[in-house]
N, C-alpha and C. Protein backbone atom coordinates (compact mmCIF):
# COMPACT_ATOMS: atom_id res chain seq x y z
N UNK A 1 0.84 -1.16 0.00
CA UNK A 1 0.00 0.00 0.00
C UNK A 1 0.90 1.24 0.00
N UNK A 2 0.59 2.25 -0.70
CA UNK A 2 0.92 3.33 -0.80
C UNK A 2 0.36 4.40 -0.52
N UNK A 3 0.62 6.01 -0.02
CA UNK A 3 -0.43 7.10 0.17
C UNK A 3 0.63 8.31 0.48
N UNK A 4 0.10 9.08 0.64
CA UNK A 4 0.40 10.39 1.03
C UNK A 4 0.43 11.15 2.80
N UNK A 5 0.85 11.42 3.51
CA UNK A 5 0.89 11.66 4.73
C UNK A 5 1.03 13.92 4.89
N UNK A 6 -0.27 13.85 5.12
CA UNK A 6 -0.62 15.37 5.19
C UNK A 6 -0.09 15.72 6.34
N UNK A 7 0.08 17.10 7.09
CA UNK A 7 0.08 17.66 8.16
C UNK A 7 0.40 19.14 8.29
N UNK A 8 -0.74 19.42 8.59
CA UNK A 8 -0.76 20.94 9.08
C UNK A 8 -0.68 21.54 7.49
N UNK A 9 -0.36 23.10 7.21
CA UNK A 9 -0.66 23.83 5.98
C UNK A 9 0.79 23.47 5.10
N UNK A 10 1.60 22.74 5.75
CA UNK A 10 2.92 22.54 4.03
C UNK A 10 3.54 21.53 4.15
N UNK A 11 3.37 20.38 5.56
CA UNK A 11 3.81 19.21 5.24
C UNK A 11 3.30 18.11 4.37
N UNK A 12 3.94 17.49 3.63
CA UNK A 12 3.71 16.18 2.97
C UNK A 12 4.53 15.21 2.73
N UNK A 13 3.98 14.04 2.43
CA UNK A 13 5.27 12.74 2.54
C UNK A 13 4.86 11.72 2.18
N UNK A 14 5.43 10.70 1.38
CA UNK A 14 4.94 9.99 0.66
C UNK A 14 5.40 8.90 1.90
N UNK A 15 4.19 7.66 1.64
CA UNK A 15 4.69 7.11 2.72
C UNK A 15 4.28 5.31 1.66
N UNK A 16 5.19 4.24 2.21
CA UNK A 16 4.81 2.93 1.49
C UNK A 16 4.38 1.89 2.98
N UNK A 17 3.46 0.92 2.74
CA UNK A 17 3.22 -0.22 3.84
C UNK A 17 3.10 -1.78 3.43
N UNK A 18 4.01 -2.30 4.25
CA UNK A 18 3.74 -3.57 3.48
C UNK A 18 3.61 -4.33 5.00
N UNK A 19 2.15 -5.24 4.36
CA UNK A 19 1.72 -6.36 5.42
C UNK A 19 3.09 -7.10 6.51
N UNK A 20 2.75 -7.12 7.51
CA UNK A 20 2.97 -7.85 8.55
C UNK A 20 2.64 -8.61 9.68
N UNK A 21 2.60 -9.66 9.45
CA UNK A 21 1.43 -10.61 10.51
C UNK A 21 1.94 -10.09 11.92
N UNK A 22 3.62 -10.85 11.96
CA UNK A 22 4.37 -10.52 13.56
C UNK A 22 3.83 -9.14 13.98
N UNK A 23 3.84 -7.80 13.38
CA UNK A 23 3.89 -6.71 14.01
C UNK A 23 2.97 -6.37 15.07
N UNK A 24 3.75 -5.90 16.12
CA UNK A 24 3.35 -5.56 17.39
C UNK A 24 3.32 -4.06 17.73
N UNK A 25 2.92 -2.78 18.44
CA UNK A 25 3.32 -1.71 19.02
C UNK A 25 3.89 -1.73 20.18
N UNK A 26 4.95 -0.77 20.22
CA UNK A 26 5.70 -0.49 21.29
C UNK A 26 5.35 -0.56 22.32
N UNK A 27 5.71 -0.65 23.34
CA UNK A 27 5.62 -0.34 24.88
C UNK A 27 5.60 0.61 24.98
N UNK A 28 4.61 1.32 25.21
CA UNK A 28 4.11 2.86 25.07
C UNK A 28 4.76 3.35 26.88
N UNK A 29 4.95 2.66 27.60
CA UNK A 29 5.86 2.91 28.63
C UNK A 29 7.80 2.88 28.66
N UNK A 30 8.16 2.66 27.36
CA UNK A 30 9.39 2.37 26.84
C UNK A 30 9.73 3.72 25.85
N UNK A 31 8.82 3.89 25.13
CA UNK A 31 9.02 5.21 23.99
C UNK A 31 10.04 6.46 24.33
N UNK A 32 9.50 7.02 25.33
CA UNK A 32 9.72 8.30 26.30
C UNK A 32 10.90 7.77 27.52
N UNK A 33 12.03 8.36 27.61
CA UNK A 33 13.07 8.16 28.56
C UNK A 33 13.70 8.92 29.42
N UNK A 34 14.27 8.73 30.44
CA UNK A 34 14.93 10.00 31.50
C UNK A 34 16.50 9.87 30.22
N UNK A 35 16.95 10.80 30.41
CA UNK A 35 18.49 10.77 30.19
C UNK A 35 19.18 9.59 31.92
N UNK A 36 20.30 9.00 30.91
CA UNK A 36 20.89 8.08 31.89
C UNK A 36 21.68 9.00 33.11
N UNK A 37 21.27 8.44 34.65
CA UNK A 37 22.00 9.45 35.70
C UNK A 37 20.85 10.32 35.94
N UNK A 38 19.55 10.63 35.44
CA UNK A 38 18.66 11.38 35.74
C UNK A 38 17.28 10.84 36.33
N UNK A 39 16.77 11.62 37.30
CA UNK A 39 15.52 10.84 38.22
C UNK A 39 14.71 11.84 38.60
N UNK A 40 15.05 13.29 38.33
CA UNK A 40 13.97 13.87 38.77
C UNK A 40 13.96 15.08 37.56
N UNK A 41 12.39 15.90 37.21
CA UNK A 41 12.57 16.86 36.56
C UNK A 41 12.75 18.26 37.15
N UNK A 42 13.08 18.91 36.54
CA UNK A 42 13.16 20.61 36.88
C UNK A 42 12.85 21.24 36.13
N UNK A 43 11.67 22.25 36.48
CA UNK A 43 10.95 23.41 35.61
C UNK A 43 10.61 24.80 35.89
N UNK A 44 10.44 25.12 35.44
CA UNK A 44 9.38 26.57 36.30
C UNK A 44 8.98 26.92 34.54
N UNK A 45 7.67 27.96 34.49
CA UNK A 45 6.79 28.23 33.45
C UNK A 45 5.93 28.86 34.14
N UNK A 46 5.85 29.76 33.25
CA UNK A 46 4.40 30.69 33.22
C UNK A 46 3.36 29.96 33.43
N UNK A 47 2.54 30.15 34.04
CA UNK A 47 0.81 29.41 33.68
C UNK A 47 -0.01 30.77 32.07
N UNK A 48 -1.20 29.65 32.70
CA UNK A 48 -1.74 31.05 31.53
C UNK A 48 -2.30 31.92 32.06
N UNK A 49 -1.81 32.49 33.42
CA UNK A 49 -2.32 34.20 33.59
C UNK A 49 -0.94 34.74 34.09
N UNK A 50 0.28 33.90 33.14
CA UNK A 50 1.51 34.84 33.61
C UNK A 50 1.92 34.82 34.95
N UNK A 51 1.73 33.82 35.95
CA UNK A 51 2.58 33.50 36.92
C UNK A 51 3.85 32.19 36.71
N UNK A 52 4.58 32.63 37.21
CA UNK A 52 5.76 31.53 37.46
C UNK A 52 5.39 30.53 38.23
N UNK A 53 5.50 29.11 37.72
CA UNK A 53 5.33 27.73 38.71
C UNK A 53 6.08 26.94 38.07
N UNK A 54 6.59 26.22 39.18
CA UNK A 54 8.02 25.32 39.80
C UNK A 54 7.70 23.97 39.94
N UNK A 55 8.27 23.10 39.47
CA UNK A 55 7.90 21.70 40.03
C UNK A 55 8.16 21.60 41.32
N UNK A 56 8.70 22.50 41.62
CA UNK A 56 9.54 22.62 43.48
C UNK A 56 8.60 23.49 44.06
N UNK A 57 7.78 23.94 43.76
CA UNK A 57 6.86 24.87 44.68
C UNK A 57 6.40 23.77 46.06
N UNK A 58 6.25 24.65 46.85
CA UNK A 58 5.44 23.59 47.88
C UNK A 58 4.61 22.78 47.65
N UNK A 59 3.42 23.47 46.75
CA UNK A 59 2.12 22.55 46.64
C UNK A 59 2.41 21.47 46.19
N UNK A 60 3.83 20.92 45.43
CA UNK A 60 4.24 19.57 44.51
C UNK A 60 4.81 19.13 45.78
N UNK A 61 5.09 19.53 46.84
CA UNK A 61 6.20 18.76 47.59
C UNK A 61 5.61 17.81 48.48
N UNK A 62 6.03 16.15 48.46
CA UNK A 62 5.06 14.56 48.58
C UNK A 62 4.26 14.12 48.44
N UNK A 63 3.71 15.01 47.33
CA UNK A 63 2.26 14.61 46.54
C UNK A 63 2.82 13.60 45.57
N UNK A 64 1.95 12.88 45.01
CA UNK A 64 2.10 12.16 43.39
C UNK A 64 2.11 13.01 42.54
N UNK A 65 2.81 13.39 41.48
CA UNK A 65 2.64 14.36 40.54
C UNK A 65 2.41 13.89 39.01
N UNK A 66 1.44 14.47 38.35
CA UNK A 66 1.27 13.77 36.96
C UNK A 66 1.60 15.33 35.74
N UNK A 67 2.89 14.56 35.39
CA UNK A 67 3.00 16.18 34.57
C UNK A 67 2.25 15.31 33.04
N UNK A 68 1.71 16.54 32.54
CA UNK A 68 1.04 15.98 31.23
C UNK A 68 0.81 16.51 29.68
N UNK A 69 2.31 16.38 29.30
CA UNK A 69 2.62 17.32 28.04
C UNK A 69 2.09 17.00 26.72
N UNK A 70 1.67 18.21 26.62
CA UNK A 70 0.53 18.06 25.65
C UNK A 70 0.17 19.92 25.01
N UNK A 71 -1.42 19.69 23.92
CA UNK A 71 -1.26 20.85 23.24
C UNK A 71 -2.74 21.37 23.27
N UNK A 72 -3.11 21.96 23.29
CA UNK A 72 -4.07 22.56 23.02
C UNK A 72 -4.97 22.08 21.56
N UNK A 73 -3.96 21.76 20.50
CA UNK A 73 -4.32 21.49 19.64
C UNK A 73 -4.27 20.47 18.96
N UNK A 74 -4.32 18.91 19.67
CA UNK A 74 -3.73 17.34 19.81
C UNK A 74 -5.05 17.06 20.22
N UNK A 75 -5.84 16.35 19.50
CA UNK A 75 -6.81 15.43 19.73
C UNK A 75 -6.81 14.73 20.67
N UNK A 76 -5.60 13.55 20.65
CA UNK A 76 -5.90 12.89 21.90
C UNK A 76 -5.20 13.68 23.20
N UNK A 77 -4.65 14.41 23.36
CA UNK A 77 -4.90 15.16 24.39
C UNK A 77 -5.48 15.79 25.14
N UNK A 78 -7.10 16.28 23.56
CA UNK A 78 -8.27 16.76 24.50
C UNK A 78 -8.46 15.37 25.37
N UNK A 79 -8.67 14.11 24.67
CA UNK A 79 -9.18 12.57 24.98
C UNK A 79 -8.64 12.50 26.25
N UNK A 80 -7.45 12.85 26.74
CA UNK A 80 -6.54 12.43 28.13
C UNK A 80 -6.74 13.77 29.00
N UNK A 81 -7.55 14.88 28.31
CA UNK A 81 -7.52 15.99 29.30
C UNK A 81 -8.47 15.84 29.69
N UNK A 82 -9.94 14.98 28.94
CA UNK A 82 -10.99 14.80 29.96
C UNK A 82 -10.58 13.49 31.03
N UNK A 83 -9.88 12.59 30.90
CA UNK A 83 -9.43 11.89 31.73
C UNK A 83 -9.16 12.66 33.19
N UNK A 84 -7.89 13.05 33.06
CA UNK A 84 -7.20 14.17 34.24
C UNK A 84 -8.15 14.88 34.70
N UNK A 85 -8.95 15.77 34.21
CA UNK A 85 -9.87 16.32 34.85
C UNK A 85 -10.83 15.13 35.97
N UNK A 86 -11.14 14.38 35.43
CA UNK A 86 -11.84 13.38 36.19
C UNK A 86 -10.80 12.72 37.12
N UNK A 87 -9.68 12.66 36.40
CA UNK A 87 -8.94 11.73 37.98
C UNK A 87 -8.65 12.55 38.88
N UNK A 88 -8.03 14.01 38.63
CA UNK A 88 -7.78 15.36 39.71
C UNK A 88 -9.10 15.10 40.96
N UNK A 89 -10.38 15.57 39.93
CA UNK A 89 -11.42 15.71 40.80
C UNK A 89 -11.48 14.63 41.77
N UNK A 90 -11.06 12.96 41.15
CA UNK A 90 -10.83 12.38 42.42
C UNK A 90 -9.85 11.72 43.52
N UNK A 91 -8.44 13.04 42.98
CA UNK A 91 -7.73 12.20 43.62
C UNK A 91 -6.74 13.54 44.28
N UNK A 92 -7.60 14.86 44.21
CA UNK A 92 -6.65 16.25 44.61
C UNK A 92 -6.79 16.35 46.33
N UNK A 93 -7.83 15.13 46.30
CA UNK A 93 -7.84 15.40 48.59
C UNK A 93 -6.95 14.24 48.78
N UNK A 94 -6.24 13.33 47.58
CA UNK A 94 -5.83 12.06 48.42
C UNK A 94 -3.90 12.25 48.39
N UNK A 95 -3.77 14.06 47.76
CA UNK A 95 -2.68 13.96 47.52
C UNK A 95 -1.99 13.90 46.33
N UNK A 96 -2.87 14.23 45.13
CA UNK A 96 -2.35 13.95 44.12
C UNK A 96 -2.55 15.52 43.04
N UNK A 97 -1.39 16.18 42.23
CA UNK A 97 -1.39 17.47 41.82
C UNK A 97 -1.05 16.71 39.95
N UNK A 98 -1.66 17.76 39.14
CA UNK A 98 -1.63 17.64 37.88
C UNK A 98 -1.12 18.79 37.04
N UNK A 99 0.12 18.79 36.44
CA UNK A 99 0.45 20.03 35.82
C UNK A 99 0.71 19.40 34.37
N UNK A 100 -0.24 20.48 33.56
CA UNK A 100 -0.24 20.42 32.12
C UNK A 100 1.01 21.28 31.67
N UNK A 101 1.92 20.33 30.59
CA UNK A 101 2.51 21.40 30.44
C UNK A 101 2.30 21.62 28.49
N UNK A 102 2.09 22.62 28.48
CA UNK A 102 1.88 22.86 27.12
C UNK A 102 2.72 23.34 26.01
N UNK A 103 2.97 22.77 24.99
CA UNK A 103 3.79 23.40 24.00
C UNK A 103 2.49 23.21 22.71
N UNK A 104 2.60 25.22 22.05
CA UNK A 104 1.31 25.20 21.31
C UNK A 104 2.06 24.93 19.77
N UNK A 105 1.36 26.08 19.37
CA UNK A 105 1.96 26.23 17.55
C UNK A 105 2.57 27.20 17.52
N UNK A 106 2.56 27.99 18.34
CA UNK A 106 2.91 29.60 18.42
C UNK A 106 3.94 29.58 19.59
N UNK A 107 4.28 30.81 19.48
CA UNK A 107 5.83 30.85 20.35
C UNK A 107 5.30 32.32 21.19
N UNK A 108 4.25 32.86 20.61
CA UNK A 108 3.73 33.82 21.28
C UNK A 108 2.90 33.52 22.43
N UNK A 109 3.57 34.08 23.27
CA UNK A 109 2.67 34.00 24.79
C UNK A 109 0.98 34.33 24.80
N UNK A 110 0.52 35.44 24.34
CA UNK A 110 -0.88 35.99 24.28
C UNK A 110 -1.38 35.04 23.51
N UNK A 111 -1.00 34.20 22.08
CA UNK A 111 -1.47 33.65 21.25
C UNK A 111 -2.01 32.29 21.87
N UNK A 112 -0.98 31.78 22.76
CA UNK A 112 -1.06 30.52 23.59
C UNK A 112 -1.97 30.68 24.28
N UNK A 113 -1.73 31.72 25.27
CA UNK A 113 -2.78 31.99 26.01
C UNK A 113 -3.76 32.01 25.96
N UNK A 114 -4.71 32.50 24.88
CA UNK A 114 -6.06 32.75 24.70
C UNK A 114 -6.08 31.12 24.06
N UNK A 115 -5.76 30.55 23.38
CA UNK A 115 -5.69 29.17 22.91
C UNK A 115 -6.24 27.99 24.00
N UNK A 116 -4.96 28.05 25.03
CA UNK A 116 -5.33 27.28 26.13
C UNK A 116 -6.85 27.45 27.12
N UNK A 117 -6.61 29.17 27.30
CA UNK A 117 -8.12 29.52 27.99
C UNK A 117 -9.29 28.85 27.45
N UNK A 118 -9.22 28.97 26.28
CA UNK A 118 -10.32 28.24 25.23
C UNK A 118 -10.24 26.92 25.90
N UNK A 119 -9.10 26.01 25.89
CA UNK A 119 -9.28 24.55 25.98
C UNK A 119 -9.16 24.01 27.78
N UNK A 120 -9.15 25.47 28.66
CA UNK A 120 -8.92 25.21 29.75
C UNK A 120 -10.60 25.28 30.08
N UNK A 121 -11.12 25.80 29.79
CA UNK A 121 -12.81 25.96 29.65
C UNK A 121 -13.72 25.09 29.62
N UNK A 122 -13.29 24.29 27.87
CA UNK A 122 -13.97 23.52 27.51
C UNK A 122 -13.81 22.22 28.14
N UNK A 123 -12.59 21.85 28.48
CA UNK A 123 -12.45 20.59 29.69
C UNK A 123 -12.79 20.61 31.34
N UNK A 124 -13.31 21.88 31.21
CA UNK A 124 -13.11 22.52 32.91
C UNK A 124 -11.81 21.92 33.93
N UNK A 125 -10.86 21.81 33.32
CA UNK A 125 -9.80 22.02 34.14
C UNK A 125 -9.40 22.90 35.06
N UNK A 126 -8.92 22.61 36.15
CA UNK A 126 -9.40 22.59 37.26
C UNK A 126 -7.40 22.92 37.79
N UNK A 127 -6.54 21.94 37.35
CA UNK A 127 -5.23 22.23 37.59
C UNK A 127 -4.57 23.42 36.82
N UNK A 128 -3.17 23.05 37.42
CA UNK A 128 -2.27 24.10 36.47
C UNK A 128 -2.18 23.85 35.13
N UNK A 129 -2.46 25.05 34.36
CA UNK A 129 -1.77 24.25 32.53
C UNK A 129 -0.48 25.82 32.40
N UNK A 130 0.39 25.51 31.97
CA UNK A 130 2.10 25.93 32.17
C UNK A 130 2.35 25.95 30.28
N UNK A 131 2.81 27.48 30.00
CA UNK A 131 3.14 27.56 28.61
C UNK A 131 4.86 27.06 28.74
N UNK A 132 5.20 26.15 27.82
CA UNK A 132 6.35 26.02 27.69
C UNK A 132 7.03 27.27 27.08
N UNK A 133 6.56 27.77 26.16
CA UNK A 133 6.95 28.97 25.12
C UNK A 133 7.99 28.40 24.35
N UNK A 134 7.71 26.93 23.73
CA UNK A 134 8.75 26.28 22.29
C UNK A 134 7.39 26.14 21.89
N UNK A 135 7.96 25.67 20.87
CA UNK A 135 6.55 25.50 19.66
C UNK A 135 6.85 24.09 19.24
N UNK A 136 5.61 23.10 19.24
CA UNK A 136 5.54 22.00 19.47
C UNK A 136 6.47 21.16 17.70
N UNK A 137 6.64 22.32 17.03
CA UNK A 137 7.18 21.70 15.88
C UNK A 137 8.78 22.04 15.87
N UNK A 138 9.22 22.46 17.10
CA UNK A 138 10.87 22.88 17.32
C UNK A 138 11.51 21.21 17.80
N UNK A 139 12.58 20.97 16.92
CA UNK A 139 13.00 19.93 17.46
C UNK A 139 13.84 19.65 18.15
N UNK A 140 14.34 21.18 18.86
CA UNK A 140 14.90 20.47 20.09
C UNK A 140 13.94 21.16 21.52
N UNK A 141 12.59 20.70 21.22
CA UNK A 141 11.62 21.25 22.28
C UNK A 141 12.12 20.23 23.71
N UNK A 142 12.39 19.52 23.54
CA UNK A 142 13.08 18.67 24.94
C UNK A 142 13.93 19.24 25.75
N UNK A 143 15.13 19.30 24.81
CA UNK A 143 16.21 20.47 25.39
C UNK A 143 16.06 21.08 26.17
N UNK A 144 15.45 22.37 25.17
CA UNK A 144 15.39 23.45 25.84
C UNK A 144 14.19 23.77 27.22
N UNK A 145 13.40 22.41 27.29
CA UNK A 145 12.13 22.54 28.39
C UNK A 145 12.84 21.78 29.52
N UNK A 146 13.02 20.33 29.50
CA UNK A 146 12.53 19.19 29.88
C UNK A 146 14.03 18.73 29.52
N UNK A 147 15.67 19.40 29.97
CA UNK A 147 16.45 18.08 29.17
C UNK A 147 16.49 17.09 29.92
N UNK A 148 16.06 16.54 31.24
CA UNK A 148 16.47 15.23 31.90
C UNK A 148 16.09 14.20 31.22
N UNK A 149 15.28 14.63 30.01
CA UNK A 149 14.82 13.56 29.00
C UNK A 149 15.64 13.29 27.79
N UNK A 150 15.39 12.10 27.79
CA UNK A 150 15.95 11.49 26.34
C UNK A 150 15.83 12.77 24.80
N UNK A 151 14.10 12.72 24.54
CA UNK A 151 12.99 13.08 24.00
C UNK A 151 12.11 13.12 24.08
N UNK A 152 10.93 14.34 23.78
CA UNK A 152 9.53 14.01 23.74
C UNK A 152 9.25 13.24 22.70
N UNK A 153 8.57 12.02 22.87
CA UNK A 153 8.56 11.21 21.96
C UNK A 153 7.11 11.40 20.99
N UNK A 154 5.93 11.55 21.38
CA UNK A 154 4.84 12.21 21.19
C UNK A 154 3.68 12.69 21.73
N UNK A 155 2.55 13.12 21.52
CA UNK A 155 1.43 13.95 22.69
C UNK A 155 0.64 13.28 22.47
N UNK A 156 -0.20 12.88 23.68
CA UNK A 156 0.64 13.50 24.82
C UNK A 156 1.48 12.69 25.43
N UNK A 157 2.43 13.04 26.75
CA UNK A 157 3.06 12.42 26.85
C UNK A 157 3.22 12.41 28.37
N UNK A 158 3.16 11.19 29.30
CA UNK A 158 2.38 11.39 30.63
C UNK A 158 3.16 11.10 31.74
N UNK A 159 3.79 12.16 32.29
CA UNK A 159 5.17 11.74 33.32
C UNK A 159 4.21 11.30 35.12
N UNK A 160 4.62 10.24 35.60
CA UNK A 160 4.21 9.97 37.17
C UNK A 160 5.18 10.09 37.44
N UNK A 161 5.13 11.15 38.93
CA UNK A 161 6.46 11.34 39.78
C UNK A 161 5.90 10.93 41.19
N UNK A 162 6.72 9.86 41.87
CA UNK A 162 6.47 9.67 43.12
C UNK A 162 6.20 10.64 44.10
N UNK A 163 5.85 10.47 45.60
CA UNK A 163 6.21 11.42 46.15
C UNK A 163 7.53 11.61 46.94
N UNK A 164 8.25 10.83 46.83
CA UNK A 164 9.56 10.82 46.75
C UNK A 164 10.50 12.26 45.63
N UNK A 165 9.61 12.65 45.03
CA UNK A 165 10.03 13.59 43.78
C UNK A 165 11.09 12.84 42.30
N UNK A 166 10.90 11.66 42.29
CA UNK A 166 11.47 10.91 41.51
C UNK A 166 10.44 10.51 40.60
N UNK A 167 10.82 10.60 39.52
CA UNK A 167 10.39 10.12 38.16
C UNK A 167 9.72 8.12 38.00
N UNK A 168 8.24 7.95 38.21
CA UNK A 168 7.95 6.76 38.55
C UNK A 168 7.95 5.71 37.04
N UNK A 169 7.45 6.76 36.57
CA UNK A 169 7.15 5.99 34.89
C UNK A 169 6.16 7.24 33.91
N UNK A 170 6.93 6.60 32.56
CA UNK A 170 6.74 7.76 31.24
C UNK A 170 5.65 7.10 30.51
N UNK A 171 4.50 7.45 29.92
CA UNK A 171 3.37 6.78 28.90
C UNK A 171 3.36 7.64 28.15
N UNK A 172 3.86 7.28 26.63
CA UNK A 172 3.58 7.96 25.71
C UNK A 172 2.44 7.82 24.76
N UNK A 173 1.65 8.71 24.03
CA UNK A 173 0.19 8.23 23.65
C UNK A 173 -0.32 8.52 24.71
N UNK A 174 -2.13 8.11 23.52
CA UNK A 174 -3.48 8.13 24.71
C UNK A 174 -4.24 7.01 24.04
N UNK A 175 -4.69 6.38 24.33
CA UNK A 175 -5.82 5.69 23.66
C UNK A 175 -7.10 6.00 24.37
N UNK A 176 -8.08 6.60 23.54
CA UNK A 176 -8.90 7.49 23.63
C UNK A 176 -9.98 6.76 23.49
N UNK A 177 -11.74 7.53 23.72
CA UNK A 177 -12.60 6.25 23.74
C UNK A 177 -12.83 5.80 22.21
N UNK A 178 -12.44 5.99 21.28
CA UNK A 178 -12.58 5.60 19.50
C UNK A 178 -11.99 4.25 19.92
N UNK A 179 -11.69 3.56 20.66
CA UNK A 179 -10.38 2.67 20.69
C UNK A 179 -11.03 1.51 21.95
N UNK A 180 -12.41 2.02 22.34
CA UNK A 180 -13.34 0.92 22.99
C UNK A 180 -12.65 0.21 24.08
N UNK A 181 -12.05 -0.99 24.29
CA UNK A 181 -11.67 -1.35 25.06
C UNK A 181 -10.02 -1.04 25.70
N UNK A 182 -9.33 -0.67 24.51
CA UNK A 182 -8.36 -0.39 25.27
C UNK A 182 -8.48 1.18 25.60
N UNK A 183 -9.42 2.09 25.72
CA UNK A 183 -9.72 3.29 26.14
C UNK A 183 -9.37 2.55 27.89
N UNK A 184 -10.77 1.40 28.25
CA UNK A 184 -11.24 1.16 29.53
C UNK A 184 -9.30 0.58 30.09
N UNK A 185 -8.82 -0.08 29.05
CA UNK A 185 -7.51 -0.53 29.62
C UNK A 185 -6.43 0.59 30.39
N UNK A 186 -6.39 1.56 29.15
CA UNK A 186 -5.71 2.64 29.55
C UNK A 186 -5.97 3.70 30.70
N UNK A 187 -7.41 3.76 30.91
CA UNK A 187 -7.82 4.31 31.86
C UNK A 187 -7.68 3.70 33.40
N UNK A 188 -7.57 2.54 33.83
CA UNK A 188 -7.23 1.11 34.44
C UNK A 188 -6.01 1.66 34.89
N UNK A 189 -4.78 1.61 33.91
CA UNK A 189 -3.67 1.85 33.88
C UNK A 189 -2.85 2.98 35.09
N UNK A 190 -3.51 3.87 34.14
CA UNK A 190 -3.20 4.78 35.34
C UNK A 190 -3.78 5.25 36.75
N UNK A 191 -5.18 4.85 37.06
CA UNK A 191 -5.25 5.06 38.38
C UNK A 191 -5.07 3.59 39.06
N UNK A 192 -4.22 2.84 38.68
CA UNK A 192 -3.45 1.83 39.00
C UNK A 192 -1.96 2.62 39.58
N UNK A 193 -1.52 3.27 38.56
CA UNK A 193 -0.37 3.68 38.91
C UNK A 193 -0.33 4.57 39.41
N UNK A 194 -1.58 5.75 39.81
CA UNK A 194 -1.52 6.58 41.21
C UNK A 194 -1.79 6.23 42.20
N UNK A 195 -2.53 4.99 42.34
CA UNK A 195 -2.81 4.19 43.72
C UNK A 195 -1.69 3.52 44.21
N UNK A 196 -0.96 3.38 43.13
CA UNK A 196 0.06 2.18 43.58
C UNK A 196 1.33 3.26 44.12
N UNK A 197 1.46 4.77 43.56
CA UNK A 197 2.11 5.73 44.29
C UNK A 197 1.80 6.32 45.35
N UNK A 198 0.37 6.56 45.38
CA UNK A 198 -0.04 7.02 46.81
C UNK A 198 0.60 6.17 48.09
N UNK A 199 0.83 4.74 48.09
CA UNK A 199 0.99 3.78 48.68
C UNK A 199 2.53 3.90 49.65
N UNK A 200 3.41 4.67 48.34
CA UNK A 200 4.94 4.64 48.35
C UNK A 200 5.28 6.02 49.14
């Protein structure tokens, strides 16, 4: 099979596929990596009314933390932002904080801003959402945000930090409800893995 691979207003790419019975997908917990020697992140970012916030602020300090990078303008990220909203609501008295961090299309702060407000609305989110100020098509957006990482591998992309402040495990992707049962799997997944941090 053969086709064309669109994106956004000037990418294109010819792309070829040929059958494979064996083929499997990745370990969507394998994709996304710390750099070797690295265990915890470090940030600070604007939110979107222009305050500075820290992964080190108090309010993060022995909570579970779910950082959750992503865009305003990523489908399945709306799919995983109604998630978060629903797990926050039930898990912000048991100790558990959610910071979105966003990289848009734009590098402009106001532009982001009003962008996110829009999508901070429509999900009623409830946590922090944090402008990176790279633009999600810069390729060294890791670098310059986030270097304790390998790479952002793709959005969204879903960091658990103990409350230890150590880096528990990376999920890259969402499988969203189009995707039926492994929506219910993925959803499973992770308040598996905030219960199983609350614990620690």
């Amino acid at each position: 099979m053969i086709g064309l691979h669109f994106s956004g207003p000037t990418f294109k790419n010819n792309w070829i596929a040929k059958k494979d019975d064996q083929a499997k997908l990745s370990d969507e917990f394998a994709l996304t990596k710390m750099k070797a020697g690295e265990t915890r992140l470090n940030f600070s970012f604007k939110d979107i009314n222009g305050k500075k916030i820290s992964l080190s602020d108090d309010r993060y300090k022995n909570k579970v933390v779910i950082i959750q990078i992503m865009g305003s303008w990523c489908p399945n990220c709306m799919d995983e932002t109604a998630l978060m909203t629903k797990l926050y609501s039930e898990f912000k008295n048991k100790g558990v904080e959610i910071i979105g961090l966003a990289y848009e299309r734009s590098t402009n702060f106001a532009r982001s801003q009003n962008s996110l407000r829009s999508f901070q609305k429509r999900f009623d989110v409830r946590y922090e959402i944090l402008i990176s100020g790279v633009s999600v098509n810069d390729s060294l957006r890791s670098d310059k945000t986030l270097p304790q990482l390998e790479r952002i591998e793709g959005f969204p992309t879903t960091i658990f930090i103990g409350k230890d402040g150590k880096v528990a495990k990376i999920h890259t992707g969402f499988n969203g409800p189009g995707t039926g049962e492994h929506y219910a799997e993925q959803q499973k997944e992770f308040y598996d893995i905030v219960n199983e941090l609350l614990t620690k």
